[in-house]
Protein backbone atom coordinates (compact mmCIF):
# COMPACT_ATOMS: atom_id res chain seq x y z
CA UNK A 1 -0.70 21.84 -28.21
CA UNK A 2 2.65 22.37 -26.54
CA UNK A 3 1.62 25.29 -24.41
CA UNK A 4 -1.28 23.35 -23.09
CA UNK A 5 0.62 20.29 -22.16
CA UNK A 6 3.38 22.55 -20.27
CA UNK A 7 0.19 24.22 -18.37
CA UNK A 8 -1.05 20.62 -17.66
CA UNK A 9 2.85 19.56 -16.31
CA UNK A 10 3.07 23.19 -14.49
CA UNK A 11 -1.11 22.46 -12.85
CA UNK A 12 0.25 18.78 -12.04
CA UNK A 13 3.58 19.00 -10.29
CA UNK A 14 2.01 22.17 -8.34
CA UNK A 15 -0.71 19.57 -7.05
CA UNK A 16 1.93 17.15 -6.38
CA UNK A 17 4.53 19.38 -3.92
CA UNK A 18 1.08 20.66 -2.18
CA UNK A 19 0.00 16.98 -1.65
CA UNK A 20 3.49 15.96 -0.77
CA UNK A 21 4.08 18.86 1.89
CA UNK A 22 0.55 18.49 2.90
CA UNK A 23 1.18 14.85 4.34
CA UNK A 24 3.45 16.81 7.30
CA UNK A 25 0.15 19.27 7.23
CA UNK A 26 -1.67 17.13 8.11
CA UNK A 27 -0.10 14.79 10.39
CA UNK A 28 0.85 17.61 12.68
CA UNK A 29 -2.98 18.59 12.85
CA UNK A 30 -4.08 14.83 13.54
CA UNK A 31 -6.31 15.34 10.21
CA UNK A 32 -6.17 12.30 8.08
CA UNK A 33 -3.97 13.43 4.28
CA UNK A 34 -7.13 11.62 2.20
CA UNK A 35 -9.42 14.75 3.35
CA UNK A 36 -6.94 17.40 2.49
CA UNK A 37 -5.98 16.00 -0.67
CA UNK A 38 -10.39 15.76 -1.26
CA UNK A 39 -10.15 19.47 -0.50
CA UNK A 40 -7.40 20.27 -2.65
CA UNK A 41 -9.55 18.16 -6.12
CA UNK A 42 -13.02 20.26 -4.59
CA UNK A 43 -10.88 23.94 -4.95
CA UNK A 44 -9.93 23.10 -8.52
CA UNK A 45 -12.94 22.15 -9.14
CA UNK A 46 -15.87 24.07 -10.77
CA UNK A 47 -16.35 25.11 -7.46
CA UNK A 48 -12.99 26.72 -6.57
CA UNK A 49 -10.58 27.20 -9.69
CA UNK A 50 -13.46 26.56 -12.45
CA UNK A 51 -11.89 23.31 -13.75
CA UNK A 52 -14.64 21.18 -14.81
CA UNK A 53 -14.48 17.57 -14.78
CA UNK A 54 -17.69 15.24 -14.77
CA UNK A 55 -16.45 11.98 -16.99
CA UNK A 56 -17.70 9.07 -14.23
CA UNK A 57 -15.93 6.53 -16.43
CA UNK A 58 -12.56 8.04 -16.56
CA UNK A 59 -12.84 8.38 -12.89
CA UNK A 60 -13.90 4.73 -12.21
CA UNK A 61 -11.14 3.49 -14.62
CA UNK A 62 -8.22 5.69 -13.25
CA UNK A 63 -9.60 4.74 -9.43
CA UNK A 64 -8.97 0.72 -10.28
CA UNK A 65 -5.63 1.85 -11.59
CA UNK A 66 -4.83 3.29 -8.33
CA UNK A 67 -6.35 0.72 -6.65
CA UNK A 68 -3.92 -2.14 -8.09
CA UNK A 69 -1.54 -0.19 -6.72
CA UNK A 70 -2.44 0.92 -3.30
CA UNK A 71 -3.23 -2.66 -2.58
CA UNK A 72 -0.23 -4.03 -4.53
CA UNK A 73 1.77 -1.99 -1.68
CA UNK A 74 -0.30 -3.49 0.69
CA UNK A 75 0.74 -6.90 0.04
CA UNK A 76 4.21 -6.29 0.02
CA UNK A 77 4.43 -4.61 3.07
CA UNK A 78 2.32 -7.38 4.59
CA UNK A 79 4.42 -9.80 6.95
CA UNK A 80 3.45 -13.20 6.50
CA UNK A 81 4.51 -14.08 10.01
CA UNK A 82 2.06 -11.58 11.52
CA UNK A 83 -0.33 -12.39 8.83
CA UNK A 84 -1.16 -16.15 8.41
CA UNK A 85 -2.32 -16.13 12.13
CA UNK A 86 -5.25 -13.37 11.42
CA UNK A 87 -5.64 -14.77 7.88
CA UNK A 88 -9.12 -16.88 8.73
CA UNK A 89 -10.75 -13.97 10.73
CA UNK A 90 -9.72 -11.54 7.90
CA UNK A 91 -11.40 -13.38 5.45
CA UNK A 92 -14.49 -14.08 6.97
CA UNK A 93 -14.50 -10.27 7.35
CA UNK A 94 -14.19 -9.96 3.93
CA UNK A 95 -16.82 -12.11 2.72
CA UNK A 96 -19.60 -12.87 5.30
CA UNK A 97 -18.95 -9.63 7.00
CA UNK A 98 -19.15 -7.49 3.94
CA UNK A 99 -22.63 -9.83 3.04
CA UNK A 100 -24.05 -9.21 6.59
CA UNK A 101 -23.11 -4.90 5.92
CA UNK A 102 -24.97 -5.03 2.61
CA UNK A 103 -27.70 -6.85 4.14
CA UNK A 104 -28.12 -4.58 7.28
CA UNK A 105 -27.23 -0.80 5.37
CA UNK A 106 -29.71 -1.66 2.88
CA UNK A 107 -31.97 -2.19 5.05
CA UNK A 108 -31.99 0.27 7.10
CA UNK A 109 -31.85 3.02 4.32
CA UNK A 110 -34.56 1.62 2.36
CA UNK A 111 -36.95 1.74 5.24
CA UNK A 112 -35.01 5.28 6.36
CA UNK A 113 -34.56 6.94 3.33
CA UNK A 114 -37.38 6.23 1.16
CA UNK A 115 -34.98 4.60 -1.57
CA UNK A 116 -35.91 1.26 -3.58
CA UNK A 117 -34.55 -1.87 -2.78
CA UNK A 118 -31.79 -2.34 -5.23
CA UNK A 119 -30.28 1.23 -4.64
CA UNK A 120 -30.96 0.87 -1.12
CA UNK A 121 -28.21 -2.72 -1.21
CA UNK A 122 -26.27 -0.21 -3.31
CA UNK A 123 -25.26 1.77 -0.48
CA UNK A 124 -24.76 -1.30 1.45
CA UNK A 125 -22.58 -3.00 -0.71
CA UNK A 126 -20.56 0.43 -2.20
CA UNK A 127 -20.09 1.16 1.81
CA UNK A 128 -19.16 -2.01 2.59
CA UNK A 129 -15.56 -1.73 1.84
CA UNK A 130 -12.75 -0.82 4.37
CA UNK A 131 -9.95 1.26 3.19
CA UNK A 132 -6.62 -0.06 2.95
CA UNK A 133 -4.73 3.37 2.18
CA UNK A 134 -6.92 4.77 5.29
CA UNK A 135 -6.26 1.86 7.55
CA UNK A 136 -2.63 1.15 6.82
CA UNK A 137 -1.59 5.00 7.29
CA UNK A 138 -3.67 4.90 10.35
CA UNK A 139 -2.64 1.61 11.89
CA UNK A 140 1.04 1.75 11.60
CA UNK A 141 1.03 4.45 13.83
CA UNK A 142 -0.64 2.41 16.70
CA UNK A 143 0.91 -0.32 18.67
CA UNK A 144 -1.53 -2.78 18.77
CA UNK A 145 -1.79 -6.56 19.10
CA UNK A 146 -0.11 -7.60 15.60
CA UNK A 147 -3.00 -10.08 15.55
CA UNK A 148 -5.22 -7.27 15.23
CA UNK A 149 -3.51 -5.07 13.50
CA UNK A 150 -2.84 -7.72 10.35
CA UNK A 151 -7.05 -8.71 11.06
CA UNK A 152 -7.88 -5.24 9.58
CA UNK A 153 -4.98 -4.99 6.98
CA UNK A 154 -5.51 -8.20 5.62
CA UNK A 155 -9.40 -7.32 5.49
CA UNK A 156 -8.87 -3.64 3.92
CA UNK A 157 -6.82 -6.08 1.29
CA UNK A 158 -8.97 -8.87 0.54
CA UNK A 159 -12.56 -7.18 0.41
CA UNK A 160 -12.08 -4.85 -2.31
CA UNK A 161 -12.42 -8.21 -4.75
CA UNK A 162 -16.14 -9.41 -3.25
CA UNK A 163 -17.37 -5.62 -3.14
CA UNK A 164 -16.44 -4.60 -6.81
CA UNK A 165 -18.32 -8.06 -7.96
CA UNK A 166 -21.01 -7.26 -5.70
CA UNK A 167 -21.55 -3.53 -6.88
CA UNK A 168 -21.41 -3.98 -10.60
CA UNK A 169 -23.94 -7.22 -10.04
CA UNK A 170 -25.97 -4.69 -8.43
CA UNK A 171 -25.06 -1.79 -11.09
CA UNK A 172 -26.48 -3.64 -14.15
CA UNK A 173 -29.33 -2.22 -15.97
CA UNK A 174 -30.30 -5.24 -17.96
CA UNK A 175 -31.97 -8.52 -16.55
CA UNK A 176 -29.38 -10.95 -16.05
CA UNK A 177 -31.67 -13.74 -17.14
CA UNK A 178 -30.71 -16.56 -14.67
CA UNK A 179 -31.29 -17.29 -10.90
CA UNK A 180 -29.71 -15.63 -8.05
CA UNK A 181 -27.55 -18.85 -7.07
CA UNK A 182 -26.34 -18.45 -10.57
CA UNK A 183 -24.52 -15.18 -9.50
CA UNK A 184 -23.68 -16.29 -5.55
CA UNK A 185 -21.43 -19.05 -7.60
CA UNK A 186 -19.96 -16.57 -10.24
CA UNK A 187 -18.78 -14.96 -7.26
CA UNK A 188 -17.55 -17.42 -5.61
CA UNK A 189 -15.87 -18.72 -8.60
CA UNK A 190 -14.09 -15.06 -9.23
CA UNK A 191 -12.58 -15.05 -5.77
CA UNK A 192 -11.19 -18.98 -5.87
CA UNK A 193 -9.77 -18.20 -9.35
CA UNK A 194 -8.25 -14.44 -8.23
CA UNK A 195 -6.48 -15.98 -5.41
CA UNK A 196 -4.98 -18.87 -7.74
CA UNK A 197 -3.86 -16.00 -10.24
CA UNK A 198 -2.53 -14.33 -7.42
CA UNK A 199 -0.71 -17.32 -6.05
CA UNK A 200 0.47 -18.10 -10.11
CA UNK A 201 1.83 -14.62 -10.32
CA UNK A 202 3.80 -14.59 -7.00
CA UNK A 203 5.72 -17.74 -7.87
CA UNK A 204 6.00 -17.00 -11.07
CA UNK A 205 7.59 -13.45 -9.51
CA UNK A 206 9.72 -14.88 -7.29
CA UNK A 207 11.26 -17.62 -9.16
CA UNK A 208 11.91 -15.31 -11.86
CA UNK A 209 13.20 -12.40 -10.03
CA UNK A 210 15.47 -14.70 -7.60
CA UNK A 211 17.32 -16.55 -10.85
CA UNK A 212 17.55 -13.36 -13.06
CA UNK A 213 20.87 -10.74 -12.86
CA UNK A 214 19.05 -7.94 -13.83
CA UNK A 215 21.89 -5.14 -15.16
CA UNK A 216 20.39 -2.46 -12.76
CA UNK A 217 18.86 -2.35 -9.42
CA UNK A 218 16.32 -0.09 -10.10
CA UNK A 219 14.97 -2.64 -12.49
CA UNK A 220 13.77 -4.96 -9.50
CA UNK A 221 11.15 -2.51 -7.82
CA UNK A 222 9.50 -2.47 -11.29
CA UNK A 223 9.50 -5.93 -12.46
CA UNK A 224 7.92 -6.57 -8.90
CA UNK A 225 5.18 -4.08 -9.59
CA UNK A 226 4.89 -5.62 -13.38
CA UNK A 227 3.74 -8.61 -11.65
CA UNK A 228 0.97 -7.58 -9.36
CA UNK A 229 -0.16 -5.51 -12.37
CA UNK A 230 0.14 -8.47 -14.96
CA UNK A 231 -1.86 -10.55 -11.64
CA UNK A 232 -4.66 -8.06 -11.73
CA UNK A 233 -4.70 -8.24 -15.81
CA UNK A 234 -4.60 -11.87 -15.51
CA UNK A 235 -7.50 -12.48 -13.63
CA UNK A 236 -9.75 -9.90 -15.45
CA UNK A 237 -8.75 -11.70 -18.67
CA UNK A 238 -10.14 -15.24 -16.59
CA UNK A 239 -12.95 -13.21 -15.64
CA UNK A 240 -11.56 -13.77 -11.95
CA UNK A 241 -10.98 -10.91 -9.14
CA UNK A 242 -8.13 -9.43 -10.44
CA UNK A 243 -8.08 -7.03 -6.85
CA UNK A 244 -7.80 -10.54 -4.92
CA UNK A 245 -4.95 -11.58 -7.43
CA UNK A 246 -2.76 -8.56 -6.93
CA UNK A 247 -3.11 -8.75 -3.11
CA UNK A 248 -2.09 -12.68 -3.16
CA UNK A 249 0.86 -11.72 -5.49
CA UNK A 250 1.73 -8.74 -3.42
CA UNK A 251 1.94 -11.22 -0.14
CA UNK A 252 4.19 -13.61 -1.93
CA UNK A 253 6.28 -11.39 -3.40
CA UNK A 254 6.88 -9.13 -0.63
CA UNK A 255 7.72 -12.30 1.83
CA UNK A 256 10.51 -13.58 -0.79
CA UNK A 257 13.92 -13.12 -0.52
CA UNK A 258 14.36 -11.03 -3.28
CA UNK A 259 17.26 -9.10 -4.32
CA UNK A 260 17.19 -5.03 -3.77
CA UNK A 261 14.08 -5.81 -1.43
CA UNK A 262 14.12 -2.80 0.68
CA UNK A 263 14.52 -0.89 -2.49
CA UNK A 264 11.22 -2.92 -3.65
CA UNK A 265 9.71 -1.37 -0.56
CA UNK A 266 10.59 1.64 -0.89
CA UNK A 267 9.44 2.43 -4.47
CA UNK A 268 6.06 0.84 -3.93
CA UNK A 269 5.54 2.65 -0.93
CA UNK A 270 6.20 5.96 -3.12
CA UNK A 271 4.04 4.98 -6.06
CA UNK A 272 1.00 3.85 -3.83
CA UNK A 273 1.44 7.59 -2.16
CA UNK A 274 0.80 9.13 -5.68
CA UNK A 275 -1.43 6.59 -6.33
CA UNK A 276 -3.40 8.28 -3.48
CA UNK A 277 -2.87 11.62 -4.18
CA UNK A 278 -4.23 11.33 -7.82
CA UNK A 279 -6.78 9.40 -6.97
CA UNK A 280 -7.87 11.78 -4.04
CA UNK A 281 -7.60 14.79 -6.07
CA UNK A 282 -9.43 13.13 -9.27
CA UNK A 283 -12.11 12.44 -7.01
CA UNK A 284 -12.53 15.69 -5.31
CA UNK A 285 -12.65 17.65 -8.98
CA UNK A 286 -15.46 14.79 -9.60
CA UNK A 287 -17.51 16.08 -6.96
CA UNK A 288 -20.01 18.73 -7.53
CA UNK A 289 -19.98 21.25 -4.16
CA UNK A 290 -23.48 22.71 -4.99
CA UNK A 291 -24.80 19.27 -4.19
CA UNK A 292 -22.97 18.08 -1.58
CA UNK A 293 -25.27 20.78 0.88
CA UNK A 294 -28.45 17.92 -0.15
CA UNK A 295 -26.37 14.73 0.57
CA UNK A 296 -25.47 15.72 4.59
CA UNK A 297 -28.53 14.48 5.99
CA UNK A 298 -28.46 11.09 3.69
CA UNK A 299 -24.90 10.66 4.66
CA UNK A 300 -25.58 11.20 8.54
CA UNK A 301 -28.39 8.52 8.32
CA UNK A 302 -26.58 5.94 6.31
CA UNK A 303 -23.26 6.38 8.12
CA UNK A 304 -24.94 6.42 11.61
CA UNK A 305 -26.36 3.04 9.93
CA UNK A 306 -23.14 1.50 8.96
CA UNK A 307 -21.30 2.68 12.18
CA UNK A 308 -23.87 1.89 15.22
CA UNK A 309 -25.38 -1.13 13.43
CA UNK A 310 -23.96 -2.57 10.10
CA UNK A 311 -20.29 -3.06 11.04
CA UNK A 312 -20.61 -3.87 14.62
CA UNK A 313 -23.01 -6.71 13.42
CA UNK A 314 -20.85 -7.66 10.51
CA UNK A 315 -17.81 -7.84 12.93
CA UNK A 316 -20.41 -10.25 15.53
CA UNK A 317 -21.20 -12.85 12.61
CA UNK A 318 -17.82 -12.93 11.09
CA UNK A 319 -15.75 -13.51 14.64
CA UNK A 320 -18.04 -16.21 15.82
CA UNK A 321 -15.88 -19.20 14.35
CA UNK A 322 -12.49 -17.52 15.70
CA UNK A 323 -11.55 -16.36 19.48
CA UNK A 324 -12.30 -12.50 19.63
CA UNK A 325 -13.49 -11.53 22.68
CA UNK A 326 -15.69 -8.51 22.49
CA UNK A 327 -13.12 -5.70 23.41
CA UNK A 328 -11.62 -6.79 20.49
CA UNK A 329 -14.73 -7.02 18.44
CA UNK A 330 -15.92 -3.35 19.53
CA UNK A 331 -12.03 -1.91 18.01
CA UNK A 332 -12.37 -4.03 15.21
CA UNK A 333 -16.03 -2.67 14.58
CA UNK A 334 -14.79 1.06 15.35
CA UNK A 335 -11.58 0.95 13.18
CA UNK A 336 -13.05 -0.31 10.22
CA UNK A 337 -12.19 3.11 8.10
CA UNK A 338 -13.80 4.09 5.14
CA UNK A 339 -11.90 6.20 2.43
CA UNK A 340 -11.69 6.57 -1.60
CA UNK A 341 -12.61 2.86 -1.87
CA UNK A 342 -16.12 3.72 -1.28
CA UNK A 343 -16.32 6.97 -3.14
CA UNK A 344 -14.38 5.13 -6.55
CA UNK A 345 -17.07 2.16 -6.23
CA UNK A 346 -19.50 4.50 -6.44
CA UNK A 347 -18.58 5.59 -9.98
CA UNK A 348 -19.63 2.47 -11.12
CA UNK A 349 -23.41 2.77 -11.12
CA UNK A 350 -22.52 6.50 -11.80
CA UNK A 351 -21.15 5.69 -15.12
CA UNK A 352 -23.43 2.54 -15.45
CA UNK A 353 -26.38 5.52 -15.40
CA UNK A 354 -28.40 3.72 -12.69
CA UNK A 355 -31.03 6.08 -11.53
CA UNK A 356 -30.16 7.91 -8.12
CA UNK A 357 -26.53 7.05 -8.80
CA UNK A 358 -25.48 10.91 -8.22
CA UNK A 359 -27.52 11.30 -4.95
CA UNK A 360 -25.33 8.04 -3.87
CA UNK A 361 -22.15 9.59 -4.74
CA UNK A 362 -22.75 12.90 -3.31
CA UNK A 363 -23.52 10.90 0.35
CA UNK A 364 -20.99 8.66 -0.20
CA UNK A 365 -18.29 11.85 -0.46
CA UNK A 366 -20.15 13.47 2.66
CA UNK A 367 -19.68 10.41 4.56
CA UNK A 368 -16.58 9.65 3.80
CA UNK A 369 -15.49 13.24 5.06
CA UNK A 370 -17.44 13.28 7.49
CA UNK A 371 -16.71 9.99 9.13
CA UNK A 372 -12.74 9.79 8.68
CA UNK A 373 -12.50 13.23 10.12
CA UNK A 374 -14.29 11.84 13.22
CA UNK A 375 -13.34 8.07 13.79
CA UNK A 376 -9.19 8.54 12.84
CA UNK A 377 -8.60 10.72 15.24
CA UNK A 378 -10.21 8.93 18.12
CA UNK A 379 -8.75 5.26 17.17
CA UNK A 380 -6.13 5.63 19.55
CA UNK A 381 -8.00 6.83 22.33
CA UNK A 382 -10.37 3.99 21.77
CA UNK A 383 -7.64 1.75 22.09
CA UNK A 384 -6.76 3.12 25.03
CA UNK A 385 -10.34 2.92 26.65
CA UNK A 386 -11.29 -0.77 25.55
CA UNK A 387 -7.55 -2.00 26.70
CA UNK A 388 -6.39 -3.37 23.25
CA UNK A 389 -3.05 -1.47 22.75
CA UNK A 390 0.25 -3.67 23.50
CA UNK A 391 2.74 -0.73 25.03
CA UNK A 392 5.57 -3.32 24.83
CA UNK A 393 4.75 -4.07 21.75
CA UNK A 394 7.87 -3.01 19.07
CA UNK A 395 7.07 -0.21 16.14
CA UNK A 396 7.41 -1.23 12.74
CA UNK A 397 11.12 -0.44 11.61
CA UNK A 398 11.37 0.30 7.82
CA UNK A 399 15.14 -0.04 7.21
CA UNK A 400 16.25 2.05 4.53
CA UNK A 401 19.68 4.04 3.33
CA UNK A 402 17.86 7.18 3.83
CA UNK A 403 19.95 7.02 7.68
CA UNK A 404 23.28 6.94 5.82
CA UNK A 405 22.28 10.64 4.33
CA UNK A 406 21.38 12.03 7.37
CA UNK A 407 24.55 10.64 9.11
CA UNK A 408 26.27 12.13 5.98
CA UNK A 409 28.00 8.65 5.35
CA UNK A 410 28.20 6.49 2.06
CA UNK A 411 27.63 2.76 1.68
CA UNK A 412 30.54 1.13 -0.27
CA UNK A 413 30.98 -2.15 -1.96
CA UNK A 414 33.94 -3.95 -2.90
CA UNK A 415 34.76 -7.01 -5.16
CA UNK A 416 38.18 -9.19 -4.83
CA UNK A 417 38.91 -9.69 -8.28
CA UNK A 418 41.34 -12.67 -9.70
CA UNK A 419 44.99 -11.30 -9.71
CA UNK A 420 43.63 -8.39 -6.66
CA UNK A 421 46.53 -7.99 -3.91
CA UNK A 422 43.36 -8.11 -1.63
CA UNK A 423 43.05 -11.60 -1.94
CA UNK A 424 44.66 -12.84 1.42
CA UNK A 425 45.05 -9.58 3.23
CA UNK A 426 43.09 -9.85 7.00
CA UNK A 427 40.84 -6.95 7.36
CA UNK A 428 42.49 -5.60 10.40
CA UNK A 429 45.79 -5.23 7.49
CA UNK A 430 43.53 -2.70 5.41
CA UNK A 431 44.42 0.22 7.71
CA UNK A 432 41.08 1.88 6.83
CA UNK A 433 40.90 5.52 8.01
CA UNK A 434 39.13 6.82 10.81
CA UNK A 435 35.00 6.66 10.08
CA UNK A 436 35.49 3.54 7.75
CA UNK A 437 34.68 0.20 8.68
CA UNK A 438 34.21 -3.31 7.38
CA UNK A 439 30.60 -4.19 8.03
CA UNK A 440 29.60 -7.17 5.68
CA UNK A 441 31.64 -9.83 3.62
CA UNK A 442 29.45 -11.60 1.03
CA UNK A 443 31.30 -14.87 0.07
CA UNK A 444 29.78 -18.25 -1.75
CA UNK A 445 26.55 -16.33 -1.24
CA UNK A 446 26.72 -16.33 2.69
CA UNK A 447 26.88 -13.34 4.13
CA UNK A 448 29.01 -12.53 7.47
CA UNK A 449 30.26 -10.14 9.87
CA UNK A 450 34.05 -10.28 9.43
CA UNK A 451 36.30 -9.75 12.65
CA UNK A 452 39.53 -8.36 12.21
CA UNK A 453 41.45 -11.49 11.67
CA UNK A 454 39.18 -12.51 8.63
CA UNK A 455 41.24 -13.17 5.51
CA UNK A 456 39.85 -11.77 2.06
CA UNK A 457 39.29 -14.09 -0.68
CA UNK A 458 38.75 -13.79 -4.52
CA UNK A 459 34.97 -13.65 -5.11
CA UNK A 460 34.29 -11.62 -1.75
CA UNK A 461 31.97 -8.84 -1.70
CA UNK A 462 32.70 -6.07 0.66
CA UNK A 463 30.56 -3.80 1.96
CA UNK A 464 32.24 -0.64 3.80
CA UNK A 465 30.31 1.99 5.20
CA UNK A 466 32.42 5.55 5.61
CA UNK A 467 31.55 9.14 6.55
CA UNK A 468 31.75 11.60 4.12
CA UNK A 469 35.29 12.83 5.19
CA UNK A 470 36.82 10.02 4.84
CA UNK A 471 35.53 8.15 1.87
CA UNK A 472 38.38 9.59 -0.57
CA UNK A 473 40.71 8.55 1.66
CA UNK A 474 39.15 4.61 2.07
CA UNK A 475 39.21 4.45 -1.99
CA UNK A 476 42.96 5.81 -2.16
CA UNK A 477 43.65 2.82 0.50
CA UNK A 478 41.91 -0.56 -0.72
CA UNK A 479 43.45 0.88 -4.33
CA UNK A 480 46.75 0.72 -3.07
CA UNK A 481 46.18 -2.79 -1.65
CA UNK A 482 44.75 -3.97 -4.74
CA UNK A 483 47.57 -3.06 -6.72
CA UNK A 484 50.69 -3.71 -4.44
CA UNK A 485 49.46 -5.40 -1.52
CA UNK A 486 49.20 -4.90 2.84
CA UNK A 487 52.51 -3.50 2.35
CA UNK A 488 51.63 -1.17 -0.54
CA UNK A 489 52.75 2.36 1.46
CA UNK A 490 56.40 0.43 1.44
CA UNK A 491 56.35 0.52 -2.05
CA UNK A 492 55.22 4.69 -2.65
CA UNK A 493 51.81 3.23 -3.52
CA UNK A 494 49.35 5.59 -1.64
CA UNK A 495 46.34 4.27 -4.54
CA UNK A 496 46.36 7.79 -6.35
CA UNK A 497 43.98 8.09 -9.75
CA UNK A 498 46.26 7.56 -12.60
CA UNK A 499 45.87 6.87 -16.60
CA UNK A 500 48.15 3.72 -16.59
């Protein structure tokens, strides 16, 4: 039992540093990471190592899992600034456009393809999902119109919660003995009461996490993921969208001013990467390469569908109540990207056992290669050609401490305790050493950037950012102070360790 699990842990974190230095891979070779880390599940599969793994459940139930977390991290990266202007186009993208896909992929593969009408609206609707890993790795390397940009974030967000409904409507194998309007307000109902869950959790969130002292930092980041996890749980209990709640949470949450936010940031952004990475490589051992030969030629036809037809049409109906002119329109049709979304909702008729399931998951996995290999690498070139990129537009800047490492500096923080010598002492009278500076006083919970002449009270916070050479030396100083004072080198107090 213990020699399997350590070949399990050995198997795992081998995947994981070959995913990880894949990312750079792949980046260098324009080749989106989703497909190599595909590649990398299909060579451990029963096709490349011999591992074999065919449990459709498992898979669907792990991909949700990854899911809440991928879009979790989409949320709370999401600027509500940028956001709240694109916020009526994105959802009419995620509802009517997503209807208006279904409609025109089935469609077109039932008359195409030879399939029956309800797997037929299966491909429509499993297809009919964007892909918010896909298009937020993509799209934050573009500078583009933020209107734009937060149009297809917001959209990869928000339509995972119709399609899921949609799909296992469409995935039951029993009658559902009532009319169809029956089920158009069941789903309408699921996304009202998602977004209120949502909207519950991220208050809930943020007046929790603003009022609570939390012993550890590292606890934040967590308790910030507990809540778009408890959102999600939440509104499956309420038989709501839970994928709509955890998105609504995310966007609250990551718009608060909550303590330890770039932290926050930062630790989602890691766990939604090996969200991806598991969920990529799950999927690619699910897939059965002896098949996948049989599925081009469906694949071709229905993505050909859902490119050239489907989503440019989807994109028409949807923008007609909003200003989009049609340069617009055409990027927003070409960049809607399609990635493990599509290939996890179609485990759900896989597991549900709905007959020609497995053909639709084979094409599905073709596409999806297929058609992310082709359309990310020409997104910024189509940009280019239909005149929607904004040059002067600024990058996204992710602030972070990783900087201080590089620089090979530390960040410091100080408190003015009752009874510290500090208390009254200017800053310019600290006589920091070379490569240590003053940068931030926190005091009566206003922070400020102190100029030599500001006096230290008890109850300040300093923060003191030093290089590595001279941190030593910046401790031995502001302990001297402490303990005798600005005049403390008068006195043979140089702030050495001692046991007193």
């Amino acid at each position: 039992m213990t020699h399997g699990l350590d070949l399990a842990l050995l198997l795992g974190a081998g995947v994981l540093l070959v995913a990880i230095g894949a990312v750079r891979f792949s980046t260098r070779l324009g080749v989106p990471s989703l497909l190599v880390y595909l590649a990398l599940g299909v060579a451990l599969g029963e096709g490349g190592l011999g591992i074999r793994f065919d449990d459709a459940e498992l898979t669907r139930m792990l991909g949700f899992c990854a899911l809440i977390v991928i879009i979790a991290e989409g949320g709370l990266s999401a600027r509500w600034s940028t956001l709240r202007p694109a916020l009526g186009l994105a959802s009419s993208l995620a509802t009517v456009g997503v209807l208006v896909s279904i409609l025109v992929v089935g469609l077109i593969v039932h008359f195409a393809l030879g399939l029956d009408w309800r797997l037929a609206l299966l491909y429509g609707a499993v297809l009919s999902s964007t892909d918010a890993a896909a298009v937020f790795a993509t799209l934050r390397r573009l500078r583009l119109p933020p209107r734009l940009v937060a149009a297809l974030e917001a959209e990869s967000g928000m339509n995972d919660a119709p399609v899921v409904l949609l799909v296992v409507l469409l995935s039951r194998n029993a009658p559902a003995g009532h009319p169809w309007w029956y089920d158009v307000l069941l789903v309408g109902y699921e996304l009202a009461a998602g977004a209120a869950v949502g909207v519950l959790a991220g208050i809930a969130g943020r007046f929790a996490l603003r009022r609570a002292a939390l012993p550890a930092s590292g606890l934040y980041p967590i308790a910030v993921v507990g809540f778009t996890v408890l959102a999600y749980a939440a509104g499956a209990v309420l038989h709501a969208s839970g994928f709509l709640a955890v998105y609504v949470a995310g966007v609250l949450l990551g718009n608060a001013r909550l303590p330890h936010r770039q932290a926050i940031l930062g630790f989602a952004d890691g766990l939604a990467w090996l969200a991806q990475i598991g969920l990529f490589v799950l999927l690619g051992l699910l897939a059965t390469p002896a098949r996948l030969g049989d599925a081009v030629l469906p694949a071709v036809v229905t993505g050909l569908a859902l490119l050239l037809a489907a989503r440019p049409l989807s994109v028409a109906v949807a923008a007609l109540p909003f200003r989009v002119g049609l340069r617009e329109q055409a990027f927003l049709s070409w960049a809607g990207l399609r990635g493990a979304v599509p290939i996890v909702l179609a485990t759900i008729p896989l597991s549900q056992r709905v007959p020609g399931a497995d053909r639709l998951f084979d094409a599905v996995f073709v596409l999806v290669v297929i058609f992310t290999l082709l359309q990310a690498g020409t997104l910024a070139p189509a940009a280019r050609r239909l005149g929607v990129t904004a040059p002067a537009e600024a990058e996204e800047i992710r602030v972070e401490t990783a900087p201080l490492e590089r620089m090979r500096a530390d960040l410091l923080q100080l408190e003015v305790p009752p009874g510290s010598r500090l208390s009254g002492v200017h800053v310019d009278e600290l006589r920091l050493p070379v490569g240590a500076s003053v940068t931030l006083v926190l005091r009566d919970g206003t922070g400020f950037v102190p100029d030599p002449y500001t006096r230290l009270k008890v109850g300040d916070s300093l923060l003191i950012v030093a290089i590595a050479g001279a941190r030593d030396e910046t401790e031995r100083r502001l302990r001297a102070i402490s303990r005798r004072g600005r005049l403390a080198r008068w006195f043979g107090e140089y702030g050495e360790d001692r046991d007193d």
